[in-house]
N, C-alpha and C. Protein backbone atom coordinates (compact mmCIF):
# COMPACT_ATOMS: atom_id res chain seq x y z
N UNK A 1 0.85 -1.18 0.00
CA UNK A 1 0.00 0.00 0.00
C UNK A 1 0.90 1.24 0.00
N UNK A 2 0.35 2.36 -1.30
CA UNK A 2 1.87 3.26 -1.04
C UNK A 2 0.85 4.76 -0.20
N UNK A 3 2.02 5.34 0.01
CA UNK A 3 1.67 6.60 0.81
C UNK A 3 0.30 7.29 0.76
N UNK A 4 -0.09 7.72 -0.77
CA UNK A 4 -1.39 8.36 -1.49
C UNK A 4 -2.78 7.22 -0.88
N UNK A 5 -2.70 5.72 -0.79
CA UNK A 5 -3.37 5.45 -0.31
C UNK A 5 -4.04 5.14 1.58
N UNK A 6 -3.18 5.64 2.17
CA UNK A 6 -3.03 5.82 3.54
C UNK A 6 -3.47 6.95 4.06
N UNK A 7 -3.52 8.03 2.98
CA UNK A 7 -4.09 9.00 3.73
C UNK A 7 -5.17 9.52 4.26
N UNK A 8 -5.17 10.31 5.13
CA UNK A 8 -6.35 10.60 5.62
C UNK A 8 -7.26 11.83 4.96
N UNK A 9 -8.61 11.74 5.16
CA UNK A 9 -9.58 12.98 4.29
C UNK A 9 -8.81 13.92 4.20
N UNK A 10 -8.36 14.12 5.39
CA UNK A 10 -7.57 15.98 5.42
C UNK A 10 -6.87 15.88 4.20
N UNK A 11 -5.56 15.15 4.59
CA UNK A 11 -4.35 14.97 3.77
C UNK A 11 -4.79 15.02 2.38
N UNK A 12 -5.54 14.51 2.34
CA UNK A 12 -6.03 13.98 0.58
C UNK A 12 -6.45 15.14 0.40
N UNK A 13 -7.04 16.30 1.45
CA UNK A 13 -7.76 17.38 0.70
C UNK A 13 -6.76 18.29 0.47
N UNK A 14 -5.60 18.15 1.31
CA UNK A 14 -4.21 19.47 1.16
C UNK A 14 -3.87 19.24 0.13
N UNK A 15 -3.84 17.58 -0.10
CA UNK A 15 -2.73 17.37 -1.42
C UNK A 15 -3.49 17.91 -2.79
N UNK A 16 -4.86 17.86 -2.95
CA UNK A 16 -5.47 18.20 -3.95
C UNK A 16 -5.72 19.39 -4.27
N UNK A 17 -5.58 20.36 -2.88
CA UNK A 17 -5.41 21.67 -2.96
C UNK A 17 -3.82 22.11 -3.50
N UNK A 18 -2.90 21.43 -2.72
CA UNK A 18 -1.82 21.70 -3.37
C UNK A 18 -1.25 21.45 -5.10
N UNK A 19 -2.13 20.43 -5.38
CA UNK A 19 -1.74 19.88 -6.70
C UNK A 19 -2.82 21.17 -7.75
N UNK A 20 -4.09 21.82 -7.17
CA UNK A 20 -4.64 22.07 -7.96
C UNK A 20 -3.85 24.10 -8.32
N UNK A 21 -3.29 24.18 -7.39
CA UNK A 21 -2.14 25.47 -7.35
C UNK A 21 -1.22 25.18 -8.21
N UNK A 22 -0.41 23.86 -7.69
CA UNK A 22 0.44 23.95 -8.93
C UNK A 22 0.31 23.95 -10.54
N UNK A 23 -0.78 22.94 -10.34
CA UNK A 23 -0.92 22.89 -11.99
C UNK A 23 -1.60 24.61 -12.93
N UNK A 24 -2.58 24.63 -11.54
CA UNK A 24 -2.75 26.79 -12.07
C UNK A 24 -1.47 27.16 -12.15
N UNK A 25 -0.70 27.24 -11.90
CA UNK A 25 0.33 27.91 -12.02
C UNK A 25 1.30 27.88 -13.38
N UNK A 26 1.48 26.03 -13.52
CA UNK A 26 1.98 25.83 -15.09
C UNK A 26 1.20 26.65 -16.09
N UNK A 27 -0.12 26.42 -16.09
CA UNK A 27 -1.06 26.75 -16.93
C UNK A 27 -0.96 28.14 -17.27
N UNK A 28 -0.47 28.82 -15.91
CA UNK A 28 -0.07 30.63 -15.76
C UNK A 28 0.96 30.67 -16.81
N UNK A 29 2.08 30.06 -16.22
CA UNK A 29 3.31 30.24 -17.26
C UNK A 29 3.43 29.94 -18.78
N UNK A 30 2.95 28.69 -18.73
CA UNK A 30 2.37 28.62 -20.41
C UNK A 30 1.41 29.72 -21.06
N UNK A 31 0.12 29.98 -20.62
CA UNK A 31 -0.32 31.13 -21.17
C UNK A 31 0.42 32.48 -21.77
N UNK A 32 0.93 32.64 -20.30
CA UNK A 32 1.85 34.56 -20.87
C UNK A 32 3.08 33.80 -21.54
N UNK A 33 4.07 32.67 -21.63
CA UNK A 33 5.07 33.01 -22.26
C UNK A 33 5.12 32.22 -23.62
N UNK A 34 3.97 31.33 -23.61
CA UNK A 34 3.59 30.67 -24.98
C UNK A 34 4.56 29.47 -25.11
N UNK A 35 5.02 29.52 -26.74
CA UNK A 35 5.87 28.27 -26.59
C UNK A 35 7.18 28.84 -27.11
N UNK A 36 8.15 27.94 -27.62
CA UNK A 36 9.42 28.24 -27.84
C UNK A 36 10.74 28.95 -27.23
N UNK A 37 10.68 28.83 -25.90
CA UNK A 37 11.68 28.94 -24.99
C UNK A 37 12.29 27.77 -24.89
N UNK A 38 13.31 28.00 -24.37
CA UNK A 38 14.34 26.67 -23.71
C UNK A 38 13.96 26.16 -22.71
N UNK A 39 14.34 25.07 -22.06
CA UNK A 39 13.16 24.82 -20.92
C UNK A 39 13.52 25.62 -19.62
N UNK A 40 14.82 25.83 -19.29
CA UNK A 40 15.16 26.23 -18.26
C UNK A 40 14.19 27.91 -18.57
N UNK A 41 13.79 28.72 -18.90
CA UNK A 41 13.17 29.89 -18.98
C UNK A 41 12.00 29.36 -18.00
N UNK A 42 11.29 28.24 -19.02
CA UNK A 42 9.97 27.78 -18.35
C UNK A 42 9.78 27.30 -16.73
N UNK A 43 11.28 26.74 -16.32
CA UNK A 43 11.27 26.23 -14.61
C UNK A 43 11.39 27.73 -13.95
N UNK A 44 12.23 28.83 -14.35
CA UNK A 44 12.61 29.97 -13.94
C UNK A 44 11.46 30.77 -13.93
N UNK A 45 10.23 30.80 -14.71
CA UNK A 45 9.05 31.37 -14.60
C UNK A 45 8.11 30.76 -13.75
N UNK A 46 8.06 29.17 -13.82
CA UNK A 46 7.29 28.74 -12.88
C UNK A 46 8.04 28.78 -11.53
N UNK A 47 9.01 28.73 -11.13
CA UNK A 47 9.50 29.09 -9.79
C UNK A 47 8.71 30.38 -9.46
N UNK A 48 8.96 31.26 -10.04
CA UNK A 48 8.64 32.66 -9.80
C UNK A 48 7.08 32.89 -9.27
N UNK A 49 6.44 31.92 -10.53
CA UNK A 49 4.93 31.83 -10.18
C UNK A 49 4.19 30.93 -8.95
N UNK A 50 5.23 30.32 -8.59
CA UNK A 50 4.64 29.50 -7.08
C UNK A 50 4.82 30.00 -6.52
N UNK A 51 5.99 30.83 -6.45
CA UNK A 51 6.45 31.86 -5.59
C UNK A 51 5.26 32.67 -5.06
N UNK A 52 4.94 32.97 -6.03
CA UNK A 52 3.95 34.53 -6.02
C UNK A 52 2.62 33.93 -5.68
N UNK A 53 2.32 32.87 -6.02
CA UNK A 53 1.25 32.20 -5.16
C UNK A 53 1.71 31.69 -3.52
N UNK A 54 2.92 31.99 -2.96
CA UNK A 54 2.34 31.55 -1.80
C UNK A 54 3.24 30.63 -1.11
N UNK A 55 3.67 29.71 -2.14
CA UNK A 55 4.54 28.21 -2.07
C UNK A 55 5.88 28.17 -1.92
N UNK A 56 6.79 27.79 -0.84
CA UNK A 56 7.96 27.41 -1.47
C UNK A 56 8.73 26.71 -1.84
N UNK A 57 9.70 26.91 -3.09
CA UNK A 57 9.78 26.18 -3.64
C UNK A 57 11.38 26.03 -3.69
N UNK A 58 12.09 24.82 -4.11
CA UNK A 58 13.49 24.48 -4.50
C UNK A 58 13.59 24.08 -6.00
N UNK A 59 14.69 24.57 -6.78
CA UNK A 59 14.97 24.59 -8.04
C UNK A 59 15.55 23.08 -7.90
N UNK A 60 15.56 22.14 -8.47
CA UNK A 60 16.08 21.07 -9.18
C UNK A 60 16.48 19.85 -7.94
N UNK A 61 15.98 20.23 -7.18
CA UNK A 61 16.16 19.07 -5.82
C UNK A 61 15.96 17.95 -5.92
N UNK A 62 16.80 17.33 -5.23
CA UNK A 62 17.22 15.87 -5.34
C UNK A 62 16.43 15.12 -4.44
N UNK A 63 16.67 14.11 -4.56
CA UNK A 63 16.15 12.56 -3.78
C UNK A 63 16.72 11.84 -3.92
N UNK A 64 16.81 10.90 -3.09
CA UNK A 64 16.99 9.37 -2.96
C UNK A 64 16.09 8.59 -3.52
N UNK A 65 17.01 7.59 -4.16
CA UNK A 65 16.20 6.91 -4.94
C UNK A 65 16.84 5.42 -4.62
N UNK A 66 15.28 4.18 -4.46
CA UNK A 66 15.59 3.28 -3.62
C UNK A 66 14.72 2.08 -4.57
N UNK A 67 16.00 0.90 -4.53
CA UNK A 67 14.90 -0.20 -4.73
C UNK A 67 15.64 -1.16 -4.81
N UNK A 68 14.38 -1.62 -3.81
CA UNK A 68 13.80 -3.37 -2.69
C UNK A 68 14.51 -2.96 -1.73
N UNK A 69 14.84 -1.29 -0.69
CA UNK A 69 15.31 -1.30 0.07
C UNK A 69 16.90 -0.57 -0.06
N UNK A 70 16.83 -0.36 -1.06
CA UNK A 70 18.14 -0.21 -1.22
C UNK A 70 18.93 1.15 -2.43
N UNK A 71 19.41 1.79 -1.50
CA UNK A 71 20.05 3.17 -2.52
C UNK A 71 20.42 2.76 -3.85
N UNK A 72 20.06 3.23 -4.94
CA UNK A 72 20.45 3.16 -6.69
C UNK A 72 20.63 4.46 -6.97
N UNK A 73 20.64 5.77 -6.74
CA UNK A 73 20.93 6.54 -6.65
C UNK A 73 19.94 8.08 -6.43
N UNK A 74 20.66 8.68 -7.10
CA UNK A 74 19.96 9.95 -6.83
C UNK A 74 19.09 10.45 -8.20
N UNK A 75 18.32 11.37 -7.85
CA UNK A 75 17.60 11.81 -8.88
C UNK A 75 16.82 13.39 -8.39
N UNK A 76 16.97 13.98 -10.17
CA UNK A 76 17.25 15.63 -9.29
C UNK A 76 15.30 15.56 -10.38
C-alpha cells in the first residue's frame, strides 16, 4: 500500500489543494510566455509563479532513490 493510499480525508484534501495550485500555475506560465523557450526559462518562470502564489519552492532538488530497500541513486 503506497503513501497516497493511507491517507487521511484531510491529507487527501491538502494534497489536492496543493496539486490544484500547482498545476494553475503551469497553466499561468504557459499562457503569458507561450511556446518556444528553452526549458530552463519555463522552470525559472514557474518558480517565480509559485512563488507569487504563496509556495515554497526548490529549483532542481534531489532525492533518494531506492529499490527493494536499497540506494540506486539519486535523482534531481
Amino acid at each position: 500500500m503506497n503513501r497516497i493510499n493511507r491517507m487521511n480525508a484531510t491529507e487527501r484534501e491538502s494534497l489536492d489543494l496543493l496539486v490544484e495550485r500547482v498545476v494553475g500555475a503551469v497553466y499561468e506560465v504557459a499562457n503569458v510566455l507561450g511556446a518556444g523557450f528553452l526549458e530552463r526559462v519555463y522552470e525559472r518562470a514557474l518558480i517565480q509563479e509559485l512563488t507569487l502564489r504563496g509556495l515554497k519552492v526548490q529549483a532542481q532538488a534531489s532525492f533518494p532513490v531506492t529499490y527493494k530497500g536499497r540506494s540506486v541513486g539519486e535523482y534531481f
